[in-house]
N, C-alpha and C. Protein backbone atom coordinates (compact mmCIF):
# COMPACT_ATOMS: atom_id res chain seq x y z
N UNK A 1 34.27 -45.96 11.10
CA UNK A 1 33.62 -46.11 9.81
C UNK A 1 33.15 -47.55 9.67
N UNK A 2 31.85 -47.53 9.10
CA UNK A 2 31.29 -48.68 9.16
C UNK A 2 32.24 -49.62 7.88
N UNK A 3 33.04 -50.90 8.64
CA UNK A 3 33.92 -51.72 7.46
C UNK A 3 33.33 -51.63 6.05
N UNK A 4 32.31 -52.63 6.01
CA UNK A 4 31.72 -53.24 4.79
C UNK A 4 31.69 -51.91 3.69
N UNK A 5 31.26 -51.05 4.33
CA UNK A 5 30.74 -49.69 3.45
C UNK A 5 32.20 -48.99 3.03
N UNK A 6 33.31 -48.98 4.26
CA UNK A 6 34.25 -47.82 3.78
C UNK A 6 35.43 -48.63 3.11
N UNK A 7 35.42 -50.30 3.54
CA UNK A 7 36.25 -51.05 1.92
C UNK A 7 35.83 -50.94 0.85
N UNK A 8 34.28 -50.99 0.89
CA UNK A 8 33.56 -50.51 -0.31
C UNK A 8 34.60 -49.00 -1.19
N UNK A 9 34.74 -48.34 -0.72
CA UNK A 9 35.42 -46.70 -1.22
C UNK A 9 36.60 -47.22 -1.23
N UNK A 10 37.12 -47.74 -0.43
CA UNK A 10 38.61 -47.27 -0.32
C UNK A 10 39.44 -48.57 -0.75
N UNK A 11 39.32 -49.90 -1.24
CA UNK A 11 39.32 -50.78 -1.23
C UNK A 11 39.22 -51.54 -2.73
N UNK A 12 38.42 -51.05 -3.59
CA UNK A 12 38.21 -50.65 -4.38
C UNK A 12 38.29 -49.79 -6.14
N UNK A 13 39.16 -49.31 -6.43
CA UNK A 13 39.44 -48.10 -7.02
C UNK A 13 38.25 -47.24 -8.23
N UNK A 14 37.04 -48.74 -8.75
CA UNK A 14 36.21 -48.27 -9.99
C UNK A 14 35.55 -47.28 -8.47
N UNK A 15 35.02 -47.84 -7.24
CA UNK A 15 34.28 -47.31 -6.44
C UNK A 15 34.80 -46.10 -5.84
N UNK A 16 36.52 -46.39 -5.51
CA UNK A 16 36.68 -44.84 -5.60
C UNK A 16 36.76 -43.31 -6.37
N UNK A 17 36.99 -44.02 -7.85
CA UNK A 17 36.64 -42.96 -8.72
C UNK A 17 35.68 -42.32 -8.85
N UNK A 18 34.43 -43.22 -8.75
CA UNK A 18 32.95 -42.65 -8.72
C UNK A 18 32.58 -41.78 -7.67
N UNK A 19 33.37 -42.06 -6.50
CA UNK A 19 32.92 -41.19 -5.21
C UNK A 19 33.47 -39.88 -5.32
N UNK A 20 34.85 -39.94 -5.99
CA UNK A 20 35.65 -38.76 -6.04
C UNK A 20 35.06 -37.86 -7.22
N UNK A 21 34.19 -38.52 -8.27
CA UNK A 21 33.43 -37.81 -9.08
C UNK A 21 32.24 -37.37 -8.43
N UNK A 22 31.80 -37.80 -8.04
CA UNK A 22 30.29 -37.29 -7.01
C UNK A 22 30.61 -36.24 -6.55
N UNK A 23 31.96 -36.24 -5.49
CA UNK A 23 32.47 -35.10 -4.45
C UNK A 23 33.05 -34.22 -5.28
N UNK A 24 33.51 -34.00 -6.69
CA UNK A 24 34.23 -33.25 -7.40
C UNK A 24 32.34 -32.42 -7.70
N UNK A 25 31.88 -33.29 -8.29
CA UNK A 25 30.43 -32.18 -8.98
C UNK A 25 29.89 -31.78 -8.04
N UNK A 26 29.52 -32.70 -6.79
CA UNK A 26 28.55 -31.55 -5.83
C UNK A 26 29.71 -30.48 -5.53
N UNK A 27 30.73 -30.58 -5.51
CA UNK A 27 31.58 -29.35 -4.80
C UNK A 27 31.29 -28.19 -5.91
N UNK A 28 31.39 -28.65 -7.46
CA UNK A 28 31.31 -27.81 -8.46
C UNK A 28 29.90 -27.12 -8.32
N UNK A 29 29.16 -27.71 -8.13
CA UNK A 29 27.47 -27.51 -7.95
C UNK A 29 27.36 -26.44 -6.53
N UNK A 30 28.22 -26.49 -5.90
CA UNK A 30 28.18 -25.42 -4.11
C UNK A 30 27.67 -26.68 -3.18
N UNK A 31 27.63 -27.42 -3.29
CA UNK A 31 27.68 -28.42 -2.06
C UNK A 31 28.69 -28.49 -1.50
N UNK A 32 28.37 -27.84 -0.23
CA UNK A 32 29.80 -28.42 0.98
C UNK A 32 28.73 -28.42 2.39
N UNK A 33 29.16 -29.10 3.33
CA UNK A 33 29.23 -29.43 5.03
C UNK A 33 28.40 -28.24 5.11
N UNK A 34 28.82 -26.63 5.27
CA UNK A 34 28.34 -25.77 5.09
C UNK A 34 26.72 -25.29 4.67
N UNK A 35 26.60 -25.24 3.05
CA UNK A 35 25.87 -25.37 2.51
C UNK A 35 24.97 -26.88 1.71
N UNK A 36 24.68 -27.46 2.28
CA UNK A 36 24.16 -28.85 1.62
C UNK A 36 23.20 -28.72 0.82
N UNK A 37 23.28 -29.40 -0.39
CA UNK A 37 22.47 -29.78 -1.44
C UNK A 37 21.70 -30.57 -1.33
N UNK A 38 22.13 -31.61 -0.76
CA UNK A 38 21.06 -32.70 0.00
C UNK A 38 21.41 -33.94 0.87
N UNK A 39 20.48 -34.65 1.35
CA UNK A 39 20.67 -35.37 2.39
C UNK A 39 21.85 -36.74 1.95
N UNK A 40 21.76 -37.19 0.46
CA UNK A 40 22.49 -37.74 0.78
C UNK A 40 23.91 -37.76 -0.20
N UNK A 41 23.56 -36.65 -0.30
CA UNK A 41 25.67 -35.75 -0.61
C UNK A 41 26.12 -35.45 0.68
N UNK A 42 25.36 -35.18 1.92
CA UNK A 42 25.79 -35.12 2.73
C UNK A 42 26.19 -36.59 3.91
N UNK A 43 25.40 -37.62 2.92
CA UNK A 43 25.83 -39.09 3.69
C UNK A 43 26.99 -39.37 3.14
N UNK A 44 27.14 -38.64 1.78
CA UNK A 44 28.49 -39.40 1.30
C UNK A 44 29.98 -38.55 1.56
N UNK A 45 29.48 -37.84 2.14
CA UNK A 45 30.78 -36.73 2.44
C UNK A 45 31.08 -37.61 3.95
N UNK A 46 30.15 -38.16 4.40
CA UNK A 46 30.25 -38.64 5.74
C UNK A 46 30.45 -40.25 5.78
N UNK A 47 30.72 -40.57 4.25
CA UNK A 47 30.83 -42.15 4.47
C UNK A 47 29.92 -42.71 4.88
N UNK A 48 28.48 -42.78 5.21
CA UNK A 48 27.48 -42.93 5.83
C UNK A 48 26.09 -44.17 5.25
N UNK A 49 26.10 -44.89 5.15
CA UNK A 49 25.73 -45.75 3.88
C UNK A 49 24.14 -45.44 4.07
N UNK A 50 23.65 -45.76 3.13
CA UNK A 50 22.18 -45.02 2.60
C UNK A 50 21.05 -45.31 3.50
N UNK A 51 21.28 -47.09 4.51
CA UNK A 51 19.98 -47.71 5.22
C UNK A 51 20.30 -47.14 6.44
N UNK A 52 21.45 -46.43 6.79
CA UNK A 52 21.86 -45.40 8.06
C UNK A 52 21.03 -44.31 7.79
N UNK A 53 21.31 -43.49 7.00
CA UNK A 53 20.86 -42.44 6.74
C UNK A 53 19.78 -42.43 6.89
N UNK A 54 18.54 -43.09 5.91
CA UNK A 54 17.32 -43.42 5.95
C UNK A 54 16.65 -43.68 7.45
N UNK A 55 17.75 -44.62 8.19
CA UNK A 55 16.94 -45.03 9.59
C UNK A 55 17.19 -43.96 10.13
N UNK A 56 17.95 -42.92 10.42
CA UNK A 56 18.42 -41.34 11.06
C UNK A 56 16.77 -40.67 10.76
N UNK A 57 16.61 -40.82 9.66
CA UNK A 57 15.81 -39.78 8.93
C UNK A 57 14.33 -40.34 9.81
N UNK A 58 14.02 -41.75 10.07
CA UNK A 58 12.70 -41.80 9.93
C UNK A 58 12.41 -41.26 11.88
N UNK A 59 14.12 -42.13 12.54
CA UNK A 59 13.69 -41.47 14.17
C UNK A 59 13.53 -39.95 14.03
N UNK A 60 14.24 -39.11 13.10
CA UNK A 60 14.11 -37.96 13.49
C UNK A 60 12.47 -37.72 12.85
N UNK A 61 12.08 -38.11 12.29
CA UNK A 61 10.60 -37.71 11.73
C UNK A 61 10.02 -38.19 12.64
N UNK A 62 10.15 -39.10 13.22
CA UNK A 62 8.96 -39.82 14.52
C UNK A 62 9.26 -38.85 15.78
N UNK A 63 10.08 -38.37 16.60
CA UNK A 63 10.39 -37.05 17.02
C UNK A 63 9.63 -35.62 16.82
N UNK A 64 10.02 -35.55 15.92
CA UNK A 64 9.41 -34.34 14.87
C UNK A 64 7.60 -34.24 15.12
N UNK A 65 7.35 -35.61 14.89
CA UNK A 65 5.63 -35.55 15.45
C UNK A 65 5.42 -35.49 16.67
N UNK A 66 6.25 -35.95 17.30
CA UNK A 66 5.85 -36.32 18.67
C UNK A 66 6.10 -34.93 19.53
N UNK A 67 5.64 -34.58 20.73
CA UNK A 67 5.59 -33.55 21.37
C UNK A 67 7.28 -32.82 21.86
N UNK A 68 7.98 -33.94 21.91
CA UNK A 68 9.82 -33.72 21.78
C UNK A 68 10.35 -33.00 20.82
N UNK A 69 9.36 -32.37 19.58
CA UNK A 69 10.25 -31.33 18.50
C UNK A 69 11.21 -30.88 18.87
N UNK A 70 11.33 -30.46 19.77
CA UNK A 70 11.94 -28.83 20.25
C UNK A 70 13.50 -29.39 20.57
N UNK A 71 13.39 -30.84 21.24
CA UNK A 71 14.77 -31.68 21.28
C UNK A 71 15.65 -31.29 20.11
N UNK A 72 14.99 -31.47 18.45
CA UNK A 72 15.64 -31.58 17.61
C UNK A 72 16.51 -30.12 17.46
N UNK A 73 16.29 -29.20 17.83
CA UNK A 73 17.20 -27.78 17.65
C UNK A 73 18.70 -27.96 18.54
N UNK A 74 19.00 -29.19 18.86
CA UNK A 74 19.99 -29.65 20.00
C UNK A 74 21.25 -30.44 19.26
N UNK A 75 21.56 -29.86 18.73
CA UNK A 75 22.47 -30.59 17.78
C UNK A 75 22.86 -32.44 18.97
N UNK A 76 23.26 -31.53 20.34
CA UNK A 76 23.71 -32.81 20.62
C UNK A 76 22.77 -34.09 21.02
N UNK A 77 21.96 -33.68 20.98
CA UNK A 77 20.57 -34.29 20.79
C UNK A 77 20.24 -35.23 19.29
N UNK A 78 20.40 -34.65 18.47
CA UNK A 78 20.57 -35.63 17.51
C UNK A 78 21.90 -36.44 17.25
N UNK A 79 22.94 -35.53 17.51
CA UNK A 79 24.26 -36.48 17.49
C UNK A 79 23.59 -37.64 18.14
N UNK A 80 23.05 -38.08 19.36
CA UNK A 80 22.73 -39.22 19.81
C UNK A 80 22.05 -40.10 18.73
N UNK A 81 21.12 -39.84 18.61
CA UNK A 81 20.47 -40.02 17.48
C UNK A 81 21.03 -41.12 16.00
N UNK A 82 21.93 -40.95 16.08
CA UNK A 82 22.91 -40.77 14.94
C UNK A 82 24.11 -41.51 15.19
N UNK A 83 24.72 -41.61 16.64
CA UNK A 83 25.02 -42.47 16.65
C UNK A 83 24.60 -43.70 17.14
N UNK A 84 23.25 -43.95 17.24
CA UNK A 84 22.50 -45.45 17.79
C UNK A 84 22.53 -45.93 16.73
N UNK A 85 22.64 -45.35 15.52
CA UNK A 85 22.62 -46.06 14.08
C UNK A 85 23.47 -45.96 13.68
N UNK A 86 24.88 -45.13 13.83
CA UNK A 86 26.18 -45.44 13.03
C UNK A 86 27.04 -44.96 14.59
N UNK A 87 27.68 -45.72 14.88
CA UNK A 87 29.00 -45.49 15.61
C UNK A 87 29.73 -44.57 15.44
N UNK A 88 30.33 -44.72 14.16
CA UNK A 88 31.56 -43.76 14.03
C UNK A 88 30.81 -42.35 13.63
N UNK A 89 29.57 -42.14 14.39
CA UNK A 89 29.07 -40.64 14.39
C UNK A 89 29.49 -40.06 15.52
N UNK A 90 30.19 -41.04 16.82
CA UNK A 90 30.56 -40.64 17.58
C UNK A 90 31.54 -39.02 17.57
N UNK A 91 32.37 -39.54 16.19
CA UNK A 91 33.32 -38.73 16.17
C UNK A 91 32.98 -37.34 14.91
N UNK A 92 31.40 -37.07 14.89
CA UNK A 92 31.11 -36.06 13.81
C UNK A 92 31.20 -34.62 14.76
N UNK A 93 31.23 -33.99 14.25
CA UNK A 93 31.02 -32.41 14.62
C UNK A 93 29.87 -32.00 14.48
N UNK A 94 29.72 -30.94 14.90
CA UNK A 94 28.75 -29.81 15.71
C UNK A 94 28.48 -29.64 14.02
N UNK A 95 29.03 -29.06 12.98
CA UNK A 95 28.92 -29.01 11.39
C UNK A 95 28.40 -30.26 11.26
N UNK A 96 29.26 -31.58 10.80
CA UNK A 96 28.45 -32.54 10.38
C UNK A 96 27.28 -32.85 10.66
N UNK A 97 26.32 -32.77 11.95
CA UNK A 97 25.36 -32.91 12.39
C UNK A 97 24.43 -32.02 11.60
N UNK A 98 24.56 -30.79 12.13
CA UNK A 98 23.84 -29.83 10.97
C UNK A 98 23.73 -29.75 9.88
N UNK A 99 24.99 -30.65 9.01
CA UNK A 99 24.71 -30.67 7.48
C UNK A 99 23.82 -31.60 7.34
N UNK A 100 23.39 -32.76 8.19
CA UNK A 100 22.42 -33.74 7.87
C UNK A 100 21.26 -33.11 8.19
N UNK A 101 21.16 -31.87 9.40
CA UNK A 101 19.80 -31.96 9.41
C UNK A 101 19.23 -30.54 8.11
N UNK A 102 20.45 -30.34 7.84
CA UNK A 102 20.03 -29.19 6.46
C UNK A 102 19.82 -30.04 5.53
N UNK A 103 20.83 -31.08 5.23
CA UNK A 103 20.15 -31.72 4.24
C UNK A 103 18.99 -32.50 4.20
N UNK A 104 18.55 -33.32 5.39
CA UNK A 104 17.44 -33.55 5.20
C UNK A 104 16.45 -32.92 5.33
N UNK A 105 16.31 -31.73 5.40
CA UNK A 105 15.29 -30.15 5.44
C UNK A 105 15.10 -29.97 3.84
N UNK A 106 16.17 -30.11 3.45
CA UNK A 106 16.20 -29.50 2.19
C UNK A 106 15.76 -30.51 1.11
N UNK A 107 16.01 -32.10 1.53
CA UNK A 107 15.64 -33.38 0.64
C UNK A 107 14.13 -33.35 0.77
N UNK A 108 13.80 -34.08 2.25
CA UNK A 108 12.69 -34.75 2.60
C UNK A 108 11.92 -33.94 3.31
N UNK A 109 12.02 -33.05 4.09
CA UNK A 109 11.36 -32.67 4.87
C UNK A 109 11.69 -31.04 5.17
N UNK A 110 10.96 -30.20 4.62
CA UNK A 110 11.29 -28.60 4.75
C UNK A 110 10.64 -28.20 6.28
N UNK A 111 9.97 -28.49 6.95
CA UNK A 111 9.66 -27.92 7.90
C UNK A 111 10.91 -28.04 9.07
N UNK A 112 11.73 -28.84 9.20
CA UNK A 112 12.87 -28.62 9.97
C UNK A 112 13.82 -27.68 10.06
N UNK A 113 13.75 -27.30 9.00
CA UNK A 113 14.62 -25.62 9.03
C UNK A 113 14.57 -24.76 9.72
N UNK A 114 13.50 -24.89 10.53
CA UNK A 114 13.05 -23.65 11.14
C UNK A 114 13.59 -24.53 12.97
N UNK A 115 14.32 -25.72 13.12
CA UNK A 115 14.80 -26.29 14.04
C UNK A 115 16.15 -25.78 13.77
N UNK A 116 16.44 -25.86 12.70
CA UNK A 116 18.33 -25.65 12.87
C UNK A 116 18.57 -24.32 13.03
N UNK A 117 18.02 -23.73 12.47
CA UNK A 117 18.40 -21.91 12.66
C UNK A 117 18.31 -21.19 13.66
């Protein structure tokens, strides 16, 4: 886990309340790993800080144009991805991966859906 970001949560307590309220409503709302609401309920389930996420989002869109689409249906293919910009993605799952690319299907970019399925 990236330090700066996860003392931020844990380190903290006004910052952990707020997170544990976030994760209490999207859960109330049907957001889970599973089903994602969006890209970045699914950064925060993952500890994942927002200029990660964002830089994830733009290689996978530069991909996405480029004649390599078809890479992206590879979960472990983006795990790489993912972790050139956060490390401790090393240790995400076959789920976590997919909840980012559902959520970012479902945030920013709908035509990827038809990669994860």
């Amino acid at each position: 886990m990236n330090q700066d970001f996860g003392n931020l949560f844990y380190n903290n307590s006004d910052a952990t309340l707020v997170l544990n309220i976030l994760r209490d409503l999207s859960a109330h709302l049907g957001h889970s790993l599973e089903n994602p609401l969006s890209l970045y309920l699914v950064c925060l389930d993952l500890l994942m800080p927002v200029e990660v996420c964002d830089s994830i989002y733009i290689d996978i869109l530069t991909i996405f144009k480029s004649k390599d689409k078809e890479k992206l249906s590879d979960y472990k293919y983006v795990k790489k991805i993912m972790i050139k910009h956060f490390p401790e993605a090393k240790n995400f799952s076959e789920l976590s991966v997919k909840a980012y690319m559902k959520g970012l299907s479902k945030s920013r970019f709908p035509e990827l859906i038809t990669m994860i399925e």
